[in-house]
Protein backbone atom coordinates (compact mmCIF):
# COMPACT_ATOMS: atom_id res chain seq x y z
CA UNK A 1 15.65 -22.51 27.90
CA UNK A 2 16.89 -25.81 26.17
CA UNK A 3 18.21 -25.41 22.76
CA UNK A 4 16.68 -28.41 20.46
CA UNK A 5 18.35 -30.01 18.00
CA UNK A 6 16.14 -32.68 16.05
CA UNK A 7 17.32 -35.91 14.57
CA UNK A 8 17.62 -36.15 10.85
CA UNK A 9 15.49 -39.11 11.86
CA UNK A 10 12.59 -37.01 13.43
CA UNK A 11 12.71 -34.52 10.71
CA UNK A 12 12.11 -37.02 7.84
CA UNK A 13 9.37 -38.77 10.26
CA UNK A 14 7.73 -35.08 10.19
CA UNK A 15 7.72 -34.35 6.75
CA UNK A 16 6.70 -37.72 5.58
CA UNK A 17 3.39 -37.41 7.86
CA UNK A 18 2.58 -33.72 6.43
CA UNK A 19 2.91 -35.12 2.88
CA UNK A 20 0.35 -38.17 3.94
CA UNK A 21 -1.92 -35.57 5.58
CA UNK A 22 -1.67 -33.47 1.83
CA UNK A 23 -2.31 -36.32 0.07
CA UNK A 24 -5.15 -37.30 1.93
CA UNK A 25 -6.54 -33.89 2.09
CA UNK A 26 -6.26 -32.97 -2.18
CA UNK A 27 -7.92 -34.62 -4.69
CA UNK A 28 -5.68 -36.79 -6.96
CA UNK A 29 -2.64 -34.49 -6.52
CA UNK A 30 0.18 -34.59 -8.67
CA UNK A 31 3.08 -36.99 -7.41
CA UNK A 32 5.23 -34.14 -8.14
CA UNK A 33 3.41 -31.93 -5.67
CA UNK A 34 3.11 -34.25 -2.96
CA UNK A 35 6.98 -35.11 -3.50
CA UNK A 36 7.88 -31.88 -3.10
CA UNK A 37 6.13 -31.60 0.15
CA UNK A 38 7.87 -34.84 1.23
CA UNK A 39 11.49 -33.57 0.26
CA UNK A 40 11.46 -29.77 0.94
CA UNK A 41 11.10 -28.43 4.96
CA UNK A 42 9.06 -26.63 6.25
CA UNK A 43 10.93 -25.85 10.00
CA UNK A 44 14.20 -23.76 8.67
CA UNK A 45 10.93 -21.28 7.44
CA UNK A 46 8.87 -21.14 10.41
CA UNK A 47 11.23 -20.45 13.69
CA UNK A 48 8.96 -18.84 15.80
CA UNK A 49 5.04 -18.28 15.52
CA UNK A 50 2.03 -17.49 17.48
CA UNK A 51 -0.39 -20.06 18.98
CA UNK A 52 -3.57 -18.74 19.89
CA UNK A 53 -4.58 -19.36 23.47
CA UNK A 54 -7.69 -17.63 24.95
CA UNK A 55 -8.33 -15.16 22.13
CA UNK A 56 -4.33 -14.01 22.85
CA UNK A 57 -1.41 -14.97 21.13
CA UNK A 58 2.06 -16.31 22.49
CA UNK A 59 4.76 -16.69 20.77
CA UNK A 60 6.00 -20.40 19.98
CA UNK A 61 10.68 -20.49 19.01
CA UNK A 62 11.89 -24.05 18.69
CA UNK A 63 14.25 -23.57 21.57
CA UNK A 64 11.72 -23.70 24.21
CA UNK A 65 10.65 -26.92 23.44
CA UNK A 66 12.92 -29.74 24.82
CA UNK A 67 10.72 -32.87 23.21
CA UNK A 68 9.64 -32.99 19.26
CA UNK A 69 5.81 -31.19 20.30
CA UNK A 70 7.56 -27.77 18.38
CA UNK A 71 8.14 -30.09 15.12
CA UNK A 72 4.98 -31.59 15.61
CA UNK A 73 3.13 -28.46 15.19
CA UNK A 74 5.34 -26.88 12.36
CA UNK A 75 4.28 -30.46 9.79
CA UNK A 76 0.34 -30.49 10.86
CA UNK A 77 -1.92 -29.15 8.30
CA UNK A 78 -2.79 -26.11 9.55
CA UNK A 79 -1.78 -22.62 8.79
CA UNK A 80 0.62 -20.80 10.69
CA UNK A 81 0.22 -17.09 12.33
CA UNK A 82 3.31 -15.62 11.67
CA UNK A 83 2.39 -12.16 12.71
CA UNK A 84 -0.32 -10.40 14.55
CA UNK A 85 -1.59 -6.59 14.26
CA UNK A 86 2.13 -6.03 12.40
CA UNK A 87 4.24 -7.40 15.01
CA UNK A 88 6.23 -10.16 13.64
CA UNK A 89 6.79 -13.05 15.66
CA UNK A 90 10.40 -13.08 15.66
CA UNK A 91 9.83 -9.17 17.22
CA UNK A 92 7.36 -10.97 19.74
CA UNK A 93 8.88 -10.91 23.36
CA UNK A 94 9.48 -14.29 24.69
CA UNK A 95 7.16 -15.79 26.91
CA UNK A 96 4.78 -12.53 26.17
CA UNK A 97 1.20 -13.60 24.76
CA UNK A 98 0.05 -10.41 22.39
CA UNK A 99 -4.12 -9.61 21.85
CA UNK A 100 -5.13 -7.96 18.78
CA UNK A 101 -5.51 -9.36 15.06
CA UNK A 102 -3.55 -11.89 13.06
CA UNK A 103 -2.29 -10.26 9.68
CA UNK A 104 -0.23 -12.96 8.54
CA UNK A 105 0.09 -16.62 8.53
CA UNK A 106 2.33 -19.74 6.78
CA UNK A 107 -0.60 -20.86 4.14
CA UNK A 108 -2.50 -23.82 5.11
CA UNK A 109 -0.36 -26.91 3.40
CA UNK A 110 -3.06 -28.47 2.17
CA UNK A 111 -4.71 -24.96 0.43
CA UNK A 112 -1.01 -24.84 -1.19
CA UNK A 113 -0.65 -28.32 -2.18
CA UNK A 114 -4.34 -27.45 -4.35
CA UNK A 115 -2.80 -24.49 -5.85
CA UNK A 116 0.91 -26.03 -6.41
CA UNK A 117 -1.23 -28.81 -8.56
CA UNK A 118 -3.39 -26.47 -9.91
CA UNK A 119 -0.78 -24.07 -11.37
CA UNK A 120 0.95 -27.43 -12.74
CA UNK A 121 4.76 -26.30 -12.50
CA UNK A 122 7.60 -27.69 -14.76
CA UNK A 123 11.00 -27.73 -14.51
CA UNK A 124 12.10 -25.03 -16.15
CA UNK A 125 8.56 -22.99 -16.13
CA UNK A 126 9.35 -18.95 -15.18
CA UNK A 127 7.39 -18.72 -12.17
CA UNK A 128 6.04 -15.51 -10.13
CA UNK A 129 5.20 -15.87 -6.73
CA UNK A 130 3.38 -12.54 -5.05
CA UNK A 131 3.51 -13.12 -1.22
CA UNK A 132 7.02 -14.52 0.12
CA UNK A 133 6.00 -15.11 3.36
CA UNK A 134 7.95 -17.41 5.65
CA UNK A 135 9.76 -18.58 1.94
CA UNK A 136 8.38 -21.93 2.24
CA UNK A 137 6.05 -21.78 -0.71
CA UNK A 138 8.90 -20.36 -2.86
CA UNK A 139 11.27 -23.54 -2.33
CA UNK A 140 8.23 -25.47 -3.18
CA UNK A 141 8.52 -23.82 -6.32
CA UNK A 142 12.42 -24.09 -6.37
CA UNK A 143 12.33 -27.69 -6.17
CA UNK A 144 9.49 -27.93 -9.02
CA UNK A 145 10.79 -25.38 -11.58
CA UNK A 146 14.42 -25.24 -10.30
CA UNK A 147 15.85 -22.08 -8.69
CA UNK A 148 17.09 -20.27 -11.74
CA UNK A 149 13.50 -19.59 -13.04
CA UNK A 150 11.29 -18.52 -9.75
CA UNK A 151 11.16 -15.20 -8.72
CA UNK A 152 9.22 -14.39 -5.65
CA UNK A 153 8.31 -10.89 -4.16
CA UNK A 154 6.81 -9.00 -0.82
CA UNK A 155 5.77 -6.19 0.64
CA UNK A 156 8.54 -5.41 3.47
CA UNK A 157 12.22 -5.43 3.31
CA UNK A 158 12.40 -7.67 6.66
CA UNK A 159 10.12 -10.09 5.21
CA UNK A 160 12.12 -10.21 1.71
CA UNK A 161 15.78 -10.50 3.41
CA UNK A 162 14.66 -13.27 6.08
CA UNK A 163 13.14 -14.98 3.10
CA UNK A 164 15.97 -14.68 0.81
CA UNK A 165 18.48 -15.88 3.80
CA UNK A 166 16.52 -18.52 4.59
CA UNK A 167 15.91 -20.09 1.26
CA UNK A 168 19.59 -19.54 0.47
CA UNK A 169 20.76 -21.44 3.65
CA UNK A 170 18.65 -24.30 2.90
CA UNK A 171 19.80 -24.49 -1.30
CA UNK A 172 17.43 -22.47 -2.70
CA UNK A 173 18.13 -19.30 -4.35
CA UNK A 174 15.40 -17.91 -6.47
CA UNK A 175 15.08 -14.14 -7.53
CA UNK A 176 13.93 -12.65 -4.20
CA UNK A 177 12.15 -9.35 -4.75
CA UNK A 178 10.18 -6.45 -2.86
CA UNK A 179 7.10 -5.68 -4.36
CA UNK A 180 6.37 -2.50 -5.97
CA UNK A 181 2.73 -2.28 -4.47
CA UNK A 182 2.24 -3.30 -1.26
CA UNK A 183 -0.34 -5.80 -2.01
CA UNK A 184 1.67 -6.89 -4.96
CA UNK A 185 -0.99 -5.99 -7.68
CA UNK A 186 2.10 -4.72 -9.89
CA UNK A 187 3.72 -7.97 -10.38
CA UNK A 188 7.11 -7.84 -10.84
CA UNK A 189 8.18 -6.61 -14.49
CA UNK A 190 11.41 -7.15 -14.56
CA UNK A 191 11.00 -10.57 -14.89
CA UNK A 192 8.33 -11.18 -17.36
CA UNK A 193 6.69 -12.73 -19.27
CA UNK A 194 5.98 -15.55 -16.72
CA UNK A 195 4.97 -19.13 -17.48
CA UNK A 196 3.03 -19.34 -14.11
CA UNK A 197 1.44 -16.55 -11.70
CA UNK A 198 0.97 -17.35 -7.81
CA UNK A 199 -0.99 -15.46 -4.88
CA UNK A 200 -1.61 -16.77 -1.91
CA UNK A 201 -3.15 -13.32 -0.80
CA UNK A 202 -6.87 -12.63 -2.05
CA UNK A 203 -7.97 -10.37 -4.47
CA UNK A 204 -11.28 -8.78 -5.53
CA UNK A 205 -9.95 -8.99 -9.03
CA UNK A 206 -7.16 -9.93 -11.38
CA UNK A 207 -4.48 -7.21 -11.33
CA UNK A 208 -3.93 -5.75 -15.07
CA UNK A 209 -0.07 -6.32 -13.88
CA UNK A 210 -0.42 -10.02 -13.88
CA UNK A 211 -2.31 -9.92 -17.06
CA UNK A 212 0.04 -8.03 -18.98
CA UNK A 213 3.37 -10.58 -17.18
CA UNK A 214 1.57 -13.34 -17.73
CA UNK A 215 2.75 -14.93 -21.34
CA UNK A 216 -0.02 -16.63 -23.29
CA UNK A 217 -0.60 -20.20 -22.77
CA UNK A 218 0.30 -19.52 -19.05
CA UNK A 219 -1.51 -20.07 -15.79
CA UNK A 220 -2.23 -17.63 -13.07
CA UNK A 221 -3.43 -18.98 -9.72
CA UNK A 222 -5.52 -16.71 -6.93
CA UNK A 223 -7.85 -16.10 -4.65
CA UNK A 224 -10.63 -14.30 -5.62
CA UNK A 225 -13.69 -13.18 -3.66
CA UNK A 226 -12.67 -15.73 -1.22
CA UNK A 227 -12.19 -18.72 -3.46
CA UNK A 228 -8.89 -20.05 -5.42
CA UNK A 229 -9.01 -19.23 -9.74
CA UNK A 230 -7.20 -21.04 -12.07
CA UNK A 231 -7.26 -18.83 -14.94
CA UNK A 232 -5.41 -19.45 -18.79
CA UNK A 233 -3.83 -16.47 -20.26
CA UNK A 234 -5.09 -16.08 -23.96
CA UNK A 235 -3.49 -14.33 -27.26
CA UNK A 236 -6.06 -11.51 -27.16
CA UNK A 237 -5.02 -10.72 -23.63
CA UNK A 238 -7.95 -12.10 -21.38
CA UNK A 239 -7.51 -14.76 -19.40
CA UNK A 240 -10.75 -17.28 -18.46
CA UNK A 241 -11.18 -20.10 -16.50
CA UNK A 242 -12.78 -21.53 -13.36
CA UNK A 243 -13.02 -21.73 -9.78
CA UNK A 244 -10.79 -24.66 -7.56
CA UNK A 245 -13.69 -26.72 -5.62
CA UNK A 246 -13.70 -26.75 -1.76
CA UNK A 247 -10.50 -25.49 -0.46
CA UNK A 248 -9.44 -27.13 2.50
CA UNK A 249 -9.79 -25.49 5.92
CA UNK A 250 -11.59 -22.88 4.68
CA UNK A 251 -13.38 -20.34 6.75
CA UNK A 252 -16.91 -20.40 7.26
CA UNK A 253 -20.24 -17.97 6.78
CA UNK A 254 -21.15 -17.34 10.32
CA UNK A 255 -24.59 -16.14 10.16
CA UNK A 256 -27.75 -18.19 8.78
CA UNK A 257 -30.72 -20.01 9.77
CA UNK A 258 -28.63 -23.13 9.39
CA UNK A 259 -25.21 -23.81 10.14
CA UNK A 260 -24.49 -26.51 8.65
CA UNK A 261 -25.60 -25.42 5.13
CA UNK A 262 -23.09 -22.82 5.30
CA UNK A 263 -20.63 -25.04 6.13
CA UNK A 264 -20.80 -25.60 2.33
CA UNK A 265 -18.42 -24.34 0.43
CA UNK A 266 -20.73 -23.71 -2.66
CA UNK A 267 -23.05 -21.12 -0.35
CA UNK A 268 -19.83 -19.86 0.99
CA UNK A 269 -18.85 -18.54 -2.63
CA UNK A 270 -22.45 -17.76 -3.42
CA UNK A 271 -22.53 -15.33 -0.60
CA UNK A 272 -19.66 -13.95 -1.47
CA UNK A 273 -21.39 -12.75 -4.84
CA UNK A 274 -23.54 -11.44 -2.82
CA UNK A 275 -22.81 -9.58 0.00
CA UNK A 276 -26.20 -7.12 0.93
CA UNK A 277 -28.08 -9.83 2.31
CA UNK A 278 -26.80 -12.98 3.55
CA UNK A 279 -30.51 -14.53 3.86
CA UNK A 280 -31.53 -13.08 0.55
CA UNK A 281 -28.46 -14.64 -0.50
CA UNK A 282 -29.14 -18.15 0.90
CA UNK A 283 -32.85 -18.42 -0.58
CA UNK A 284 -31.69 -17.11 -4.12
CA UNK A 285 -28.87 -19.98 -3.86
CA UNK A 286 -31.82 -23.26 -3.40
CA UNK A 287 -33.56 -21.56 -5.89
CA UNK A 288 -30.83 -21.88 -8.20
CA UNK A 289 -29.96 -25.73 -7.29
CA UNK A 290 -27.17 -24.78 -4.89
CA UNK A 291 -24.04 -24.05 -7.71
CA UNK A 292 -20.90 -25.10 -6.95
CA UNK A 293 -18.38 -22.72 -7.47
CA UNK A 294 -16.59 -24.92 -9.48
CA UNK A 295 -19.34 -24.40 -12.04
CA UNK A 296 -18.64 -20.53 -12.43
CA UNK A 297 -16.13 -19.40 -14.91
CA UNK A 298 -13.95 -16.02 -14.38
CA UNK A 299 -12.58 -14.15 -17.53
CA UNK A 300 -10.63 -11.51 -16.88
CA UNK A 301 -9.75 -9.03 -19.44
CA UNK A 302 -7.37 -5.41 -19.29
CA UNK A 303 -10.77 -3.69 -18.75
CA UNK A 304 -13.91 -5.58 -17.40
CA UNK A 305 -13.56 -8.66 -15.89
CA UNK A 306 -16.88 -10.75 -13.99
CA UNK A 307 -18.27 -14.18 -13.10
CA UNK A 308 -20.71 -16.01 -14.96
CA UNK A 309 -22.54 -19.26 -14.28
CA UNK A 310 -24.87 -20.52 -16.73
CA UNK A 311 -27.68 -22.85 -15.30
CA UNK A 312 -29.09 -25.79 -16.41
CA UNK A 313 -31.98 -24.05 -18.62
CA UNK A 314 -29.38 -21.92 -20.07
CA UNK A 315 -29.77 -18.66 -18.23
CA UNK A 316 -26.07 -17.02 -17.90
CA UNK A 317 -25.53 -15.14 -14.59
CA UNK A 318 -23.37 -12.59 -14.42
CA UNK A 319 -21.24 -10.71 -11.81
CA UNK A 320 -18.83 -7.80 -12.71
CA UNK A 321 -15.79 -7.23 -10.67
């Protein structure tokens, strides 16, 4: 086993070619955003995770790799499986390839570059991230708010204290929490009201939690029924707003007449809305001028909350949550 150390060199080289790929990939990203990407790594997060070879999955550490491939593979734009049916990779045996299902992964960069833009970040803004993870998207969030104001929370007490060490090794030392609920649908009160709200983990609905943390003016970003919502928290409580457009990388429908129309993201989200019948689904979709889901509008109030999207003769659809 060699033990790798990369050149300050080869480590700038890396993150300045995930940045271009995140630029490239978003549409008219902040310079902020992409900055951040360019000056915060991504490697000191990601030690060890799977690669998926023949429908198993092997365990990838940076020590086994005696060339730059290891870095090459931590900066591409793709997400990262960082565990698989609950086995961390770190707890992975070396060399040992694992079946089963992946429950976790580093998000796509180019999915969290959208939502860092999207959830527009000051310095200074009180931020709550739900979903540590590896800690990478937190020191995203440390170098765009500063430390002092980001709190970030998860489910497990290995992920939290990895993440905390991790982000305080490399200068960052945000509030790092464990989350009262699993899935983190209770927020993290202590800390509220928040300026900005973060998931990278999906949701059928908005949390009443995040709602009530969220102060008015501010911005909660999620996925919801498989697409990312950018939603404005109002005085009376609600908080309304729409759908990102195509995410990058996103997965696909898998069953249709025709592929390649469900390669769309717009019938991806449409199906979604309506999960009984996938071809019932896809006809009811042309025959409403194939919506993009950037056209629907959430509002999510502390009781009902649903999807509307009003077409062009001024017919308002509606879906509850």
């Amino acid at each position: 086993m060699t033990t790798v150390l990369h050149s300050d060199q080869q480590v700038l080289r890396a993150r300045a070619d995930l940045a271009t790929e995140v630029e490239r990939a978003g549409s008219a990203l902040s310079a902020r955003v992409v900055d951040a990407f360019l000056t915060v790594p991504r490697h000191p997060f990601v030690p060890v995770f799977y690669r998926e070879e023949s429908g198993l999955h092997l365990p990838w550490r940076e020590e086994d790799f005696a060339d730059d491939s290891w870095l090459a593979e931590v900066y591409a734009d793709r997400a990262l499986i960082t565990e698989v049916d609950g086995v961390h990779a770190e707890d992975a045996a070396p060399g040992g390839f694992r079946g089963g299902i992946a429950t976790s992964s580093a998000t796509l960069p180019s999915l969290l570059a959208e939502m860092l833009d999207a959830l527009d970040v000051r310095p200074g803004s009180r931020v709550l991230e739900l979903g540590t993870g590896t800690g990478y998207t937190a020191a995203l969030l440390c170098h765009l708010a500063g430390s002092a104001t980001v709190t970030t929370a998860d489910r497990t007490g290995q992920l939290v204290d990895n993440a905390r060490t991790r982000l305080y090794d490399n200068g960052f030392e945000p509030t790092v929490v464990r989350a009262e609920a699993a899935d983190g649908s209770d927020g993290h009160p202590a800390g509220a009201p928040y300026d900005r709200i973060i998931a990278t983990r999906g949701v059928r609905r908005i949390p009443r939690a995040w709602l009530d943390q969220c102060a008015p003016g501010g911005l909660i970003v999620a996925p919801v029924r498989g697409a990312v919502a950018r939603l404005t928290k109002l005085a009376d409580g609600r908080a309304v707003g729409r759908f990102l457009p195509r995410n990058p990388g996103e997965a696909r429908a898998t069953e249709a007449t025709d592929s390649r129309v469900l390669d769309d993201p717009a019938f991806s989200f449409w199906a979604a809305l309506h999960p009984q019948d996938l071809q019932a689904a896809h006809t009811s979709w042309l025959a409403h001028h194939r919506p993009r889901r950037e056209w629907f509008t959430l509002e999510a109030g502390p009781g009902a909350q649903h999807i509307t999207h009003t077409t062009p003769d001024g017919t308002t659809l509606t879906w509850a949550l």
